[in-house]
Protein backbone atom coordinates (compact mmCIF):
# COMPACT_ATOMS: atom_id res chain seq x y z
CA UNK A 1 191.66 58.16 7.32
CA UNK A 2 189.19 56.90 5.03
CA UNK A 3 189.60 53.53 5.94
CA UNK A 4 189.28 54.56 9.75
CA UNK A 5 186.16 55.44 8.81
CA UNK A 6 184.76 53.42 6.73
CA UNK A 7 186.01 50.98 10.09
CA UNK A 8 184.19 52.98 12.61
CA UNK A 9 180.95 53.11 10.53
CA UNK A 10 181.17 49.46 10.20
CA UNK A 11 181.83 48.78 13.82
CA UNK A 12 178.60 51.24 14.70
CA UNK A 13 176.58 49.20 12.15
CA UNK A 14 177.59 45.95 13.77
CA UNK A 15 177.13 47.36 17.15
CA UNK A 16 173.28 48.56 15.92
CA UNK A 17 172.46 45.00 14.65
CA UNK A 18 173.43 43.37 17.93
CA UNK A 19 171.43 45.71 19.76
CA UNK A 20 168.46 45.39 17.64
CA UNK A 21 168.75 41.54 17.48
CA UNK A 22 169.33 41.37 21.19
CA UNK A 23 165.94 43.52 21.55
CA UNK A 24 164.07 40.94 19.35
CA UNK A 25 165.72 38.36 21.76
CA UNK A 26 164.31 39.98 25.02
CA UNK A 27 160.46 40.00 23.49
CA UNK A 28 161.07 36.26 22.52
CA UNK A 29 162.52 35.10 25.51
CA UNK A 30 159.33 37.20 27.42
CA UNK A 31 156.96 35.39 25.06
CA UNK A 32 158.23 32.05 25.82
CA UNK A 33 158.32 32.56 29.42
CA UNK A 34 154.91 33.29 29.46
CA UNK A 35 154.03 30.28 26.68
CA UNK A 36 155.77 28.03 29.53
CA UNK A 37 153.86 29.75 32.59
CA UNK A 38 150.50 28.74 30.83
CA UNK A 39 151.76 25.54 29.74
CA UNK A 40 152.07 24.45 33.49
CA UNK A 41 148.72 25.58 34.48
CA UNK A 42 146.10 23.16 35.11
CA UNK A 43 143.87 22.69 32.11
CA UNK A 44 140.37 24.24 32.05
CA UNK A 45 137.55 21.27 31.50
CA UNK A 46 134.72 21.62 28.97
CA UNK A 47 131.12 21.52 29.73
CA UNK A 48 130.07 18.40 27.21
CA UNK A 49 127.46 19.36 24.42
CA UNK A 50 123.66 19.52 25.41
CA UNK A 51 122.17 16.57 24.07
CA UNK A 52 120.14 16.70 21.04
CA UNK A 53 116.45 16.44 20.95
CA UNK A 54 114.88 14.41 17.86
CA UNK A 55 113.23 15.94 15.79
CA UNK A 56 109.30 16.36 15.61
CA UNK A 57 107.99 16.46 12.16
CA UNK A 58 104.67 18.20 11.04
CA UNK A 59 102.73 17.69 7.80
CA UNK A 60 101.00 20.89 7.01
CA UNK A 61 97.48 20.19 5.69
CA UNK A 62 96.35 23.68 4.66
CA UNK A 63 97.87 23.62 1.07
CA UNK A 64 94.63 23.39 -0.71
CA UNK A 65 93.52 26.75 1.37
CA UNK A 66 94.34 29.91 0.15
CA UNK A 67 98.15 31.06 1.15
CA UNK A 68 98.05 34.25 4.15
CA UNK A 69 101.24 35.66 2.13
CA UNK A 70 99.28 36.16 -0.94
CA UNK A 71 96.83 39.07 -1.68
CA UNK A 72 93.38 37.91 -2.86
CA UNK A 73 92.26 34.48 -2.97
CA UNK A 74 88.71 33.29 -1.79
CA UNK A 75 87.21 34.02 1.92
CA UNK A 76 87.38 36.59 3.78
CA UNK A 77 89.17 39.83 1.89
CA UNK A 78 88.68 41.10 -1.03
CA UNK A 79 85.52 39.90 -3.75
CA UNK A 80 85.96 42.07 -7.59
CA UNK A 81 82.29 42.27 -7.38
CA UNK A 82 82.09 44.08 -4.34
CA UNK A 83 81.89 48.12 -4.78
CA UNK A 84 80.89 51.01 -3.46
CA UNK A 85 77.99 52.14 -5.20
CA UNK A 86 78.22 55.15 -7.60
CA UNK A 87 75.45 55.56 -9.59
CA UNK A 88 72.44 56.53 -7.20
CA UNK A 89 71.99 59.62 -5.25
CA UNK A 90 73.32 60.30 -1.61
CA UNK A 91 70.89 59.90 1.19
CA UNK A 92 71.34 62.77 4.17
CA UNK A 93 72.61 60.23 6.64
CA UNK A 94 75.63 59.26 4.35
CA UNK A 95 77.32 62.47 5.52
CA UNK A 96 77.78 61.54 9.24
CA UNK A 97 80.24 58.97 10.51
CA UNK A 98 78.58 56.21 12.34
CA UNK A 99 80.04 56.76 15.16
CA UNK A 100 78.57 60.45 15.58
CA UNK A 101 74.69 58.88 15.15
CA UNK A 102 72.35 57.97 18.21
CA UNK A 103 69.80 55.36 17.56
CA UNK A 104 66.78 56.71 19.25
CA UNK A 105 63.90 54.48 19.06
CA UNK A 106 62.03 52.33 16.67
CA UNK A 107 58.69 52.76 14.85
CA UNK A 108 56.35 50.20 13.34
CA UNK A 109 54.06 51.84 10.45
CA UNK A 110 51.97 49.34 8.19
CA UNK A 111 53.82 46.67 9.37
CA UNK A 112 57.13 47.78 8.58
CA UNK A 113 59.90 48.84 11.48
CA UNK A 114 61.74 52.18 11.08
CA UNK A 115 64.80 53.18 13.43
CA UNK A 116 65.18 56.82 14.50
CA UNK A 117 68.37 58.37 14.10
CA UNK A 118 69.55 61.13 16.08
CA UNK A 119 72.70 63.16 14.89
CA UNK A 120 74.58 65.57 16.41
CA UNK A 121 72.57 69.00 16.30
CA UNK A 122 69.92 66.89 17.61
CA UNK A 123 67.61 66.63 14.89
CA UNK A 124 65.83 62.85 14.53
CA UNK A 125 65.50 61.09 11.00
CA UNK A 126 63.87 57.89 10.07
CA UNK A 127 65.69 54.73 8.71
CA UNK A 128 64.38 51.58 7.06
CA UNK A 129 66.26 48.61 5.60
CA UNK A 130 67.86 49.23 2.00
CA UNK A 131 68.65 53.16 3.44
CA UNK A 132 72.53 53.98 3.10
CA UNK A 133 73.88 55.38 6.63
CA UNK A 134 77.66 56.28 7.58
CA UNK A 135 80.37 57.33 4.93
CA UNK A 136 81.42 53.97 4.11
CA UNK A 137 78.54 52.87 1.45
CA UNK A 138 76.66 51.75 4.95
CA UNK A 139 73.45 49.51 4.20
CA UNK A 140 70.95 49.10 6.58
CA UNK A 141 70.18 45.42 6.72
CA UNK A 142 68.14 44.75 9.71
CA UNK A 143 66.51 46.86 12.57
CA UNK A 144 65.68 45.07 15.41
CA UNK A 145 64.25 46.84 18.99
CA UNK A 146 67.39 47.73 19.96
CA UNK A 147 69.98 48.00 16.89
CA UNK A 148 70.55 48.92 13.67
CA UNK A 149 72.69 46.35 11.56
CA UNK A 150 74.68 47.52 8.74
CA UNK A 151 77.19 46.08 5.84
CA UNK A 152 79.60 48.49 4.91
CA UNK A 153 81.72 48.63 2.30
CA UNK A 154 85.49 49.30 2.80
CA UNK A 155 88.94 49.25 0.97
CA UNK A 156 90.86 46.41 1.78
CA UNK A 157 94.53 48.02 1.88
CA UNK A 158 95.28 46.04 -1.47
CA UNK A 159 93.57 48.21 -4.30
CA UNK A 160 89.95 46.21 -4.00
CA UNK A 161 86.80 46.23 -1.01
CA UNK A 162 85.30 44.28 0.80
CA UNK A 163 82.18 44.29 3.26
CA UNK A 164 82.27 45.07 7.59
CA UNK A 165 79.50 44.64 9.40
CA UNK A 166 78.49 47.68 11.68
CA UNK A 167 75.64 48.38 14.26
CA UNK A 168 74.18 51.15 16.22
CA UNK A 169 73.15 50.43 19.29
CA UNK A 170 70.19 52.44 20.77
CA UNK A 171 71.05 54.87 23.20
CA UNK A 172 69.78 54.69 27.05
């Protein structure tokens, strides 16, 4: 009986195999079915590469200028000898933004021209060149009859300062 078995659990096995490896057979015989389909197709045609352009050569002849990915240099930017001045004493106009001050009129005394400056409570003060305006270490540099030109001194974004221009216009 143990031979009968042993028999029948041989025959199963055998039986299992065949199955499996007929299962195996089916996906094959699917796959190259479908290899042969596509084979018969007609072929698809591809679009020939673009043609090539030559190429254009530049000579760059800025390399004795100073490089725009480096901080510092010469020009425009940043000069170690400009500051804002810290030794002298504030003048009353230093406290007000430039944009918040009216030029008013003009004054000639002895020869020299003075701007009026109105700020924002409305009270008028006098300006002459070499006064500090504006909270940026604002020098007044020129008046003429109808502005006030100033060099200001700001931070440049990189740990030094440089100089603006600025200008009040006068007010209609």
């Amino acid at each position: 009986m143990n031979r009968c078995l042993t028999a029948r659990s041989a025959a199963a096995a055998l039986i299992l195999g065949c199955s499996l490896l007929a299962g195996c057979s089916s996906r094959d015989a699917e796959l190259n079915g479908f290899i042969e389909t596509t084979k018969g197709e007609p072929g698809g045609r591809v679009e020939p590469l673009p043609e090539v352009k030559p190429y254009d050569s530049f000579v760059y002849g800025g390399s004795s200028k100073r490089s725009p990915f480096l901080p510092g240099g010469t020009g425009a930017g940043s000069n170690p000898l400009i500051r804002p001045t810290t030794n002298r004493t504030r003048e009353f106009l230093e406290q007000f933004s430039l944009d918040t001050l009216k030029m008013v009129g003009t004054l000639n005394i002895g020869g020299r021209r003075s701007a009026l400056v109105q700020v924002k409570d409305g009270r008028v003060h006098r300006v002459e060149v070499g006064n500090y305006i504006g909270q940026s270490d604002g020098k007044v540099t020129d008046i003429s009859g109808n502005k006030i030109t100033i060099m200001e001194v700001v931070p440049d974004g990189l740990g030094g300062y440089m100089q603006r221009p600025a200008a009040i216009g006068l007010s209609e």
